[in-house]
C-alpha atoms as a PDB file:
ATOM      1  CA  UNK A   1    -174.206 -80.983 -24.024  1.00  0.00           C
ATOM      2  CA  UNK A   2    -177.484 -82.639 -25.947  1.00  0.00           C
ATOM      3  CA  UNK A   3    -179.946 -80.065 -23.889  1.00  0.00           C
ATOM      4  CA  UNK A   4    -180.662 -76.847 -22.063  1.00  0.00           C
ATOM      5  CA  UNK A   5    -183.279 -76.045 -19.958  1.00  0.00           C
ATOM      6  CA  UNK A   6    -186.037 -73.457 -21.236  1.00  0.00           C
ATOM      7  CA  UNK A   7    -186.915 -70.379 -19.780  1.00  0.00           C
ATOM      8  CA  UNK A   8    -189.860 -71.826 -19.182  1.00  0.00           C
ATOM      9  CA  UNK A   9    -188.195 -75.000 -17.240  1.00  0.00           C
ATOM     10  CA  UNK A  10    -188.291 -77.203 -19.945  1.00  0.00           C
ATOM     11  CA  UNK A  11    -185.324 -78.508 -21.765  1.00  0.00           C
ATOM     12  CA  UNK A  12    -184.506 -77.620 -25.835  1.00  0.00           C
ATOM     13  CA  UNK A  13    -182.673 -79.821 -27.999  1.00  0.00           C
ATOM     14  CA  UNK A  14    -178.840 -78.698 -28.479  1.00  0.00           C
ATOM     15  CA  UNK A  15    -179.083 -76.746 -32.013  1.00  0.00           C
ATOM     16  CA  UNK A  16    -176.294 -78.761 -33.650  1.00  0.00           C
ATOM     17  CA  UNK A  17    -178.537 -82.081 -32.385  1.00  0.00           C
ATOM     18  CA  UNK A  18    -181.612 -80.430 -34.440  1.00  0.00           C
ATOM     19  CA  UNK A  19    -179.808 -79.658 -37.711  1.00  0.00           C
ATOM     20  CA  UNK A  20    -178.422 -83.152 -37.807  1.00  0.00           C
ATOM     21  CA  UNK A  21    -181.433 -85.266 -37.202  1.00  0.00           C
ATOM     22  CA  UNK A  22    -184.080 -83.010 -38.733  1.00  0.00           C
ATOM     23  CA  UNK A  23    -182.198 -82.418 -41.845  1.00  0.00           C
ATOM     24  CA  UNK A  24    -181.739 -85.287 -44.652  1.00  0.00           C
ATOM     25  CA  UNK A  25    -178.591 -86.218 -43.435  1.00  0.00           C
ATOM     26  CA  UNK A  26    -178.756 -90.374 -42.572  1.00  0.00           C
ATOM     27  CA  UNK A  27    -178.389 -90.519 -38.704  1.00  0.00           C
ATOM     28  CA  UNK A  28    -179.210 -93.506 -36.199  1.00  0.00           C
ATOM     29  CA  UNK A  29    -181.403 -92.001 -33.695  1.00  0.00           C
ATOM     30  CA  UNK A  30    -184.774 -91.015 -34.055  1.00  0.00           C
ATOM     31  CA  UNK A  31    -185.876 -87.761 -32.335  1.00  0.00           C
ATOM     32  CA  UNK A  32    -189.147 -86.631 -31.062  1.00  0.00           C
ATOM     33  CA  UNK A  33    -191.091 -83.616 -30.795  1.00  0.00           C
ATOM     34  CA  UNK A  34    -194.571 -82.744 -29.025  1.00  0.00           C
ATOM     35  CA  UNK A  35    -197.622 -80.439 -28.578  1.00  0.00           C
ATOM     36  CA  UNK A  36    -200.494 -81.081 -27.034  1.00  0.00           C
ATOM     37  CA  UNK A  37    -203.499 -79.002 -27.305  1.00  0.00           C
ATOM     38  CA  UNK A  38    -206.887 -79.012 -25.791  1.00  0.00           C
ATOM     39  CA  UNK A  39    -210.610 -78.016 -27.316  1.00  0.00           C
ATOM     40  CA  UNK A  40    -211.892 -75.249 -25.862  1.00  0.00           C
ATOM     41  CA  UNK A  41    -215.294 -74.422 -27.173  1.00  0.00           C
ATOM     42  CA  UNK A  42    -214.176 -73.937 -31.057  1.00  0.00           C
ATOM     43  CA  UNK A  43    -210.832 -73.399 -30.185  1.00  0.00           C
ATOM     44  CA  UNK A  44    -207.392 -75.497 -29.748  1.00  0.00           C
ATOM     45  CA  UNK A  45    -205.388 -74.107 -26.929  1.00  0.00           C
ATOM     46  CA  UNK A  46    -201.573 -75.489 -26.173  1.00  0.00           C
ATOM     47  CA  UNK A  47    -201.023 -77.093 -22.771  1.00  0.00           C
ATOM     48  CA  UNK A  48    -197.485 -74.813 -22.637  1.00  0.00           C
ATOM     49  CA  UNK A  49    -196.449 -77.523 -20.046  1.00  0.00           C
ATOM     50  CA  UNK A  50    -196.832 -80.432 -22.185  1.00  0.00           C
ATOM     51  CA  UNK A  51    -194.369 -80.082 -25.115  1.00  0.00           C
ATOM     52  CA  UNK A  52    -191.228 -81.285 -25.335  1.00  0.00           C
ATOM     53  CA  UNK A  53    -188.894 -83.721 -26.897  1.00  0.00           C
ATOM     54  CA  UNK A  54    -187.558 -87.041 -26.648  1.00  0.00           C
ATOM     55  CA  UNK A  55    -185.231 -89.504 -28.801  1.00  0.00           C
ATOM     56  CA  UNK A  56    -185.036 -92.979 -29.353  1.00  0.00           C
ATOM     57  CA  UNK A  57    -182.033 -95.416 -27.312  1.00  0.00           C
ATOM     58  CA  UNK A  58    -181.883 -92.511 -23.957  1.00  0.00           C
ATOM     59  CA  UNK A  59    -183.972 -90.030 -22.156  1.00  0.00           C
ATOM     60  CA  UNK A  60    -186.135 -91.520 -19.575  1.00  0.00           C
ATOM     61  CA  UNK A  61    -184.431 -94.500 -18.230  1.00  0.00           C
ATOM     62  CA  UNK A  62    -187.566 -96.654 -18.703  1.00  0.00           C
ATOM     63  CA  UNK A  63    -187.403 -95.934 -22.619  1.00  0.00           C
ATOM     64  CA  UNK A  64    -183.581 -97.108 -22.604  1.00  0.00           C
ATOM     65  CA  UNK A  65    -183.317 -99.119 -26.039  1.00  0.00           C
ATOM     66  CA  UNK A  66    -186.831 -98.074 -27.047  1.00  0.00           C
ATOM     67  CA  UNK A  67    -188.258 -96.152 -30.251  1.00  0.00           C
ATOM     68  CA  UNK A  68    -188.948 -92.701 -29.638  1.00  0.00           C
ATOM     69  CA  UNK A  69    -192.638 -93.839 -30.475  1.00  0.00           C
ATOM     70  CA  UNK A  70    -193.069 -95.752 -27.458  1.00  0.00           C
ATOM     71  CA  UNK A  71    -191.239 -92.985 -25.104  1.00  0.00           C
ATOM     72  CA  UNK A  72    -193.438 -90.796 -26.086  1.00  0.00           C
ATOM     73  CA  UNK A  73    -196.647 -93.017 -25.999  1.00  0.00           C
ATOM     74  CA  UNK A  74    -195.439 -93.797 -22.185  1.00  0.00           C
ATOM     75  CA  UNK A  75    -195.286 -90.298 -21.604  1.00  0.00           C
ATOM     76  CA  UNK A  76    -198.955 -89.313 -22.857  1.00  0.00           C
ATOM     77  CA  UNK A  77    -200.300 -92.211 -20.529  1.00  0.00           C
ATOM     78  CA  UNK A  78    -198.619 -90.793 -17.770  1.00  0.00           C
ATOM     79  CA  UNK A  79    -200.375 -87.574 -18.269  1.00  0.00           C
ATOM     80  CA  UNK A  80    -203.964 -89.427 -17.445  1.00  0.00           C
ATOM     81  CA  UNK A  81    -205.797 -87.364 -20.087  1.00  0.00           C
ATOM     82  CA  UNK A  82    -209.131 -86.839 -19.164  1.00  0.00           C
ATOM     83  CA  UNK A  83    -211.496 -88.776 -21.237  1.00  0.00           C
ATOM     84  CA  UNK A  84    -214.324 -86.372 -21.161  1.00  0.00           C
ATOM     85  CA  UNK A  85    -212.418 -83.661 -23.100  1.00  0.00           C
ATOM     86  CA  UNK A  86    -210.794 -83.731 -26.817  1.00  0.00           C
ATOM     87  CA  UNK A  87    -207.311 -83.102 -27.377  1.00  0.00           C
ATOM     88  CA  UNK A  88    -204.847 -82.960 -29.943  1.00  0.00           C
ATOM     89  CA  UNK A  89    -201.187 -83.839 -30.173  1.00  0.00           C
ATOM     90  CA  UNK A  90    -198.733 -82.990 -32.911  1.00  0.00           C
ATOM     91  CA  UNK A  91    -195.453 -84.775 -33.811  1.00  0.00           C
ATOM     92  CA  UNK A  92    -192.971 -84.017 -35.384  1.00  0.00           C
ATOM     93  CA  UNK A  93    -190.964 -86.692 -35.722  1.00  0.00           C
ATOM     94  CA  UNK A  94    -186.932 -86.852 -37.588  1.00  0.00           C
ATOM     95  CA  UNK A  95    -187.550 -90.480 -39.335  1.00  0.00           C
ATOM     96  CA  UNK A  96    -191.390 -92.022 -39.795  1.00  0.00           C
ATOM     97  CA  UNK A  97    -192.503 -94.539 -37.468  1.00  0.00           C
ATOM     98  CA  UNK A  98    -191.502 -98.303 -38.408  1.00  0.00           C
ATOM     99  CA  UNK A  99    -194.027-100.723 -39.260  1.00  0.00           C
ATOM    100  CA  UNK A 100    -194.343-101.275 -35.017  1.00  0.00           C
ATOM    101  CA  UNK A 101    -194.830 -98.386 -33.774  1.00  0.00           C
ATOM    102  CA  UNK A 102    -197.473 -97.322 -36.894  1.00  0.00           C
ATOM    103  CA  UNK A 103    -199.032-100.102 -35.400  1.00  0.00           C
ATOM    104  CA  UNK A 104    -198.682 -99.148 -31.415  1.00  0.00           C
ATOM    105  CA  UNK A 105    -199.619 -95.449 -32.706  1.00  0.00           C
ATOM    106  CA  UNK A 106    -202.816 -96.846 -34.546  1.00  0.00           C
ATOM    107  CA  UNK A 107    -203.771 -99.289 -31.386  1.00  0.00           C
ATOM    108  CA  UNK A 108    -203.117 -96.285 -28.792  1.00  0.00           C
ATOM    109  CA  UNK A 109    -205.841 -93.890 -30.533  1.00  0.00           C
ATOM    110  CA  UNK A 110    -208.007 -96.752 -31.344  1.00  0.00           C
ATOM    111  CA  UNK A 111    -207.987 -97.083 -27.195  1.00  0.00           C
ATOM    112  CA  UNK A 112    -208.154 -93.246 -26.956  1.00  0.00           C
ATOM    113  CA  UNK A 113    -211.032 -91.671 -28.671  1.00  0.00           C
ATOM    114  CA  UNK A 114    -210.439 -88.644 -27.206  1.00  0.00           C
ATOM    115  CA  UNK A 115    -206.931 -88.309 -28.493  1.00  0.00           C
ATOM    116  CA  UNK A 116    -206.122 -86.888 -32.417  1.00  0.00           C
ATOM    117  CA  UNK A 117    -202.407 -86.901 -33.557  1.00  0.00           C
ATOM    118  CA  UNK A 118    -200.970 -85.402 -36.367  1.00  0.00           C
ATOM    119  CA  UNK A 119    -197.194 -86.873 -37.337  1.00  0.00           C
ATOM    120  CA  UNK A 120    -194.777 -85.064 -39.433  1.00  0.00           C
ATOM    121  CA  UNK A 121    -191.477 -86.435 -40.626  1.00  0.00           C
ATOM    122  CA  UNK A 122    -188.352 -85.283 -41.675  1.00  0.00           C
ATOM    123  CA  UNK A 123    -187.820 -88.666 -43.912  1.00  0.00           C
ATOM    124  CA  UNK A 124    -189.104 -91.815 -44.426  1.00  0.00           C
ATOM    125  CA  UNK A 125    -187.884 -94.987 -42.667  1.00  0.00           C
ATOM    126  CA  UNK A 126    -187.015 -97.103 -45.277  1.00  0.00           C
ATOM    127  CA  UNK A 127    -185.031-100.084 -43.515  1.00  0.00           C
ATOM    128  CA  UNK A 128    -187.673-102.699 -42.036  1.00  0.00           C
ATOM    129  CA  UNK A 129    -189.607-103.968 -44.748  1.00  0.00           C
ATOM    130  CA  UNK A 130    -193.418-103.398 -44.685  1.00  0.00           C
ATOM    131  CA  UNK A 131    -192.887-100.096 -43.812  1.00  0.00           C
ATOM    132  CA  UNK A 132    -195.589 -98.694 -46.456  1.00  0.00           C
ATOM    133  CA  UNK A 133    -198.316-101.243 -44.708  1.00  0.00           C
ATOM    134  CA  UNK A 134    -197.166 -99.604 -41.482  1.00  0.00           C
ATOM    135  CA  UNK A 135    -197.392 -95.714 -43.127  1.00  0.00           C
ATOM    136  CA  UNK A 136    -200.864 -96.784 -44.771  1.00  0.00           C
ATOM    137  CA  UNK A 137    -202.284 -98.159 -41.722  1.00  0.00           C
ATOM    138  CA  UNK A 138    -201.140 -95.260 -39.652  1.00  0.00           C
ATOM    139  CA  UNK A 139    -202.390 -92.691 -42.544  1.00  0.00           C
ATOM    140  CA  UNK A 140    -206.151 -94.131 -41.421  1.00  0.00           C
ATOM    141  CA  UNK A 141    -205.927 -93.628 -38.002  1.00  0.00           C
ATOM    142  CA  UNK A 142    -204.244 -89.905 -37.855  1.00  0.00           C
ATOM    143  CA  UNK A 143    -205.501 -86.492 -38.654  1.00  0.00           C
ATOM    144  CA  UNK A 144    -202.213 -86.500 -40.850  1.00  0.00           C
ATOM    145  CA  UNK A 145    -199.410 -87.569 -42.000  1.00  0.00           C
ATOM    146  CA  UNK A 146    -196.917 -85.382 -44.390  1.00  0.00           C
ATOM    147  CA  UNK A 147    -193.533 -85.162 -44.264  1.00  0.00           C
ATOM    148  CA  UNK A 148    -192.315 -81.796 -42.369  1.00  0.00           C
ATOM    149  CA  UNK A 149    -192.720 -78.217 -44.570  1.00  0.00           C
ATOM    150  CA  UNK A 150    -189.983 -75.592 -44.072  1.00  0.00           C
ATOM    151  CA  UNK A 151    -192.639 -73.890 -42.274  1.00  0.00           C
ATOM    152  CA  UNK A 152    -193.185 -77.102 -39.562  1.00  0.00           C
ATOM    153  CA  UNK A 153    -189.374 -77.140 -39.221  1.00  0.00           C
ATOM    154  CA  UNK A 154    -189.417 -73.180 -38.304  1.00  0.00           C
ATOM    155  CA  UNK A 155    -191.787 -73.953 -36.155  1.00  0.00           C
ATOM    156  CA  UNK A 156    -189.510 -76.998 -34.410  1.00  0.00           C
ATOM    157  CA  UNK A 157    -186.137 -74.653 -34.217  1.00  0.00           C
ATOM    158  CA  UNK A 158    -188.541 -72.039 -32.547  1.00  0.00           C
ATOM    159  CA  UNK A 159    -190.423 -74.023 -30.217  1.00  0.00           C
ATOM    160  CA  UNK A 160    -187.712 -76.629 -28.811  1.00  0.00           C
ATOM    161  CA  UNK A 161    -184.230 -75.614 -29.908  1.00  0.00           C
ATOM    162  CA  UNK A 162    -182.189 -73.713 -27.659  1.00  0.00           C
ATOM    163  CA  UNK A 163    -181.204 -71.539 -31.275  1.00  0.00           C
ATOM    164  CA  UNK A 164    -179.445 -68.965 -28.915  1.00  0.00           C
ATOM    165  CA  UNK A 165    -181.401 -66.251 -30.681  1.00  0.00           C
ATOM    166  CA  UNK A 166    -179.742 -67.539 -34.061  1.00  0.00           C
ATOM    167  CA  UNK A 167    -182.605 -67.921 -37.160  1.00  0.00           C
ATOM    168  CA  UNK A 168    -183.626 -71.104 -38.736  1.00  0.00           C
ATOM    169  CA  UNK A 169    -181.523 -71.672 -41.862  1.00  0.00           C
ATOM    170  CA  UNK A 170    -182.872 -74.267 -44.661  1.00  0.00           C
ATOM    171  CA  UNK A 171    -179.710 -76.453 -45.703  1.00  0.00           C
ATOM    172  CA  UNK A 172    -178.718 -76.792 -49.160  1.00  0.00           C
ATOM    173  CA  UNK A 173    -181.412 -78.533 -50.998  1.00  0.00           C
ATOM    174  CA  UNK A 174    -183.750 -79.262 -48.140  1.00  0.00           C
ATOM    175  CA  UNK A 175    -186.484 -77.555 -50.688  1.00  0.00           C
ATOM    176  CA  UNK A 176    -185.964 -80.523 -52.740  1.00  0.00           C
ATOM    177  CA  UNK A 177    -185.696 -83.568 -49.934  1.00  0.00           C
ATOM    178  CA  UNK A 178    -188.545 -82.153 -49.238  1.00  0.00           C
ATOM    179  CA  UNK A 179    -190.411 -82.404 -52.403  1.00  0.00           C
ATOM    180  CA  UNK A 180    -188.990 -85.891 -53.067  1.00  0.00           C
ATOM    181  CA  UNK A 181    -189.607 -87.002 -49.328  1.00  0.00           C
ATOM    182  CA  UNK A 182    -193.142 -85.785 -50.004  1.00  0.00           C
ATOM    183  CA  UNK A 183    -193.948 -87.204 -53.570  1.00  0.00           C
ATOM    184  CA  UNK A 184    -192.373 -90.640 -52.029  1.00  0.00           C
ATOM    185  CA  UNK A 185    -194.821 -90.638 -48.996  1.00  0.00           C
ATOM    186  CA  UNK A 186    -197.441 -89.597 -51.366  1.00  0.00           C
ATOM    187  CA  UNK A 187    -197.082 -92.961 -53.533  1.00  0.00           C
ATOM    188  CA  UNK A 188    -196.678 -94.907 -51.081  1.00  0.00           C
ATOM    189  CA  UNK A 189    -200.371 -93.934 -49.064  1.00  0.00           C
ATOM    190  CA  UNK A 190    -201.982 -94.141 -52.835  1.00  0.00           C
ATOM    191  CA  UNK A 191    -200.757 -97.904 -53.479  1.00  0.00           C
ATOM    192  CA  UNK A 192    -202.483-100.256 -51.695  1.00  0.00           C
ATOM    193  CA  UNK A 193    -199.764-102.919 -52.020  1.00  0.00           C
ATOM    194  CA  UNK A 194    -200.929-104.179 -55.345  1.00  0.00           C
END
């Protein structure tokens, strides 16, 4: 079974699913997963019943055969965010967006002023070329984009893994995918393609 439903009536992600996709391993599907928050006076406050998950090639049958990207960009239009307040949604996100959906992300907040994301990944997608263009282009238009800390992947097995009450556990040398993932992503938003 892929997921469970949350005490809270939302589903988590299968913990074997989560460890697979999240870690360095090299897996086909791309998995999803979402906060939104809301400005409050100073303050960001999580809409509780808008965070979730969502993977590439299943979930909602309208997505069938799309990128996790544009599942979840579906999904924030059906929420009919109200223009006259800010909000903020976080992704975190098991492979970086392709050079299309950079470019769907960048066009959907260019449309939506009143939307800020920030996108971390667990790797970079490396296998459609002009992928940098797509990471560069994408850098301009978020709040940011980093590949996911130890602490951001706590955060994931807390938040939308059904971890049965078992704690997060790094895998061997995630510390350093990490560090290489990050130095990678870093060279690639500091060349401009020259």
């Amino acid at each position: 079974m892929e997921d469970n439903p949350a005490p809270t009536g939302r589903t988590l992600m299968d913990a074997t699913t989560f460890r697979v996709n999240f870690s360095y391993y090299s897996v086909r599907k791309t998995y999803l997963c979402y906060e939104l928050e809301v400005k409050e006076s100073d303050d960001w406050v999580r809409v509780e019943e808008l965070q979730g998950f969502l993977r590439n090639e299943g979930g909602d049958t309208h997505c069938e055969r799309s990128h996790a990207e544009l599942c979840f960009l579906d999904r924030v239009r059906s929420w009919h965010l109200d223009e006259g307040k800010q909000y903020r949604l976080t992704c975190y996100i098991s492979w970086s967006p392709c050079p299309n959906c950079a470019q769907k992300l960048v066009d959907f907040l260019g449309q939506n002023s009143h939307v800020r994301m920030c996108i971390s990944a667990a790797r970079i997608y490396t296998k459609v070329s002009g992928y940098e263009d797509g990471l560069r282009r994408l850098r301009d238009a978020v709040d940011r984009l980093a590949i996911m800390t130890v602490e951001e992947l706590q955060h994931c097995w807390d938040t939308f893994v059904d971890n049965q009450g078992q704690p997060f556990e790094l895998w061997p040398n995630q510390e350093e995918h990490i560090q290489t993932e990050s130095q990678e992503l870093k060279d690639i938003l500091r060349n401009q393609g020259n």
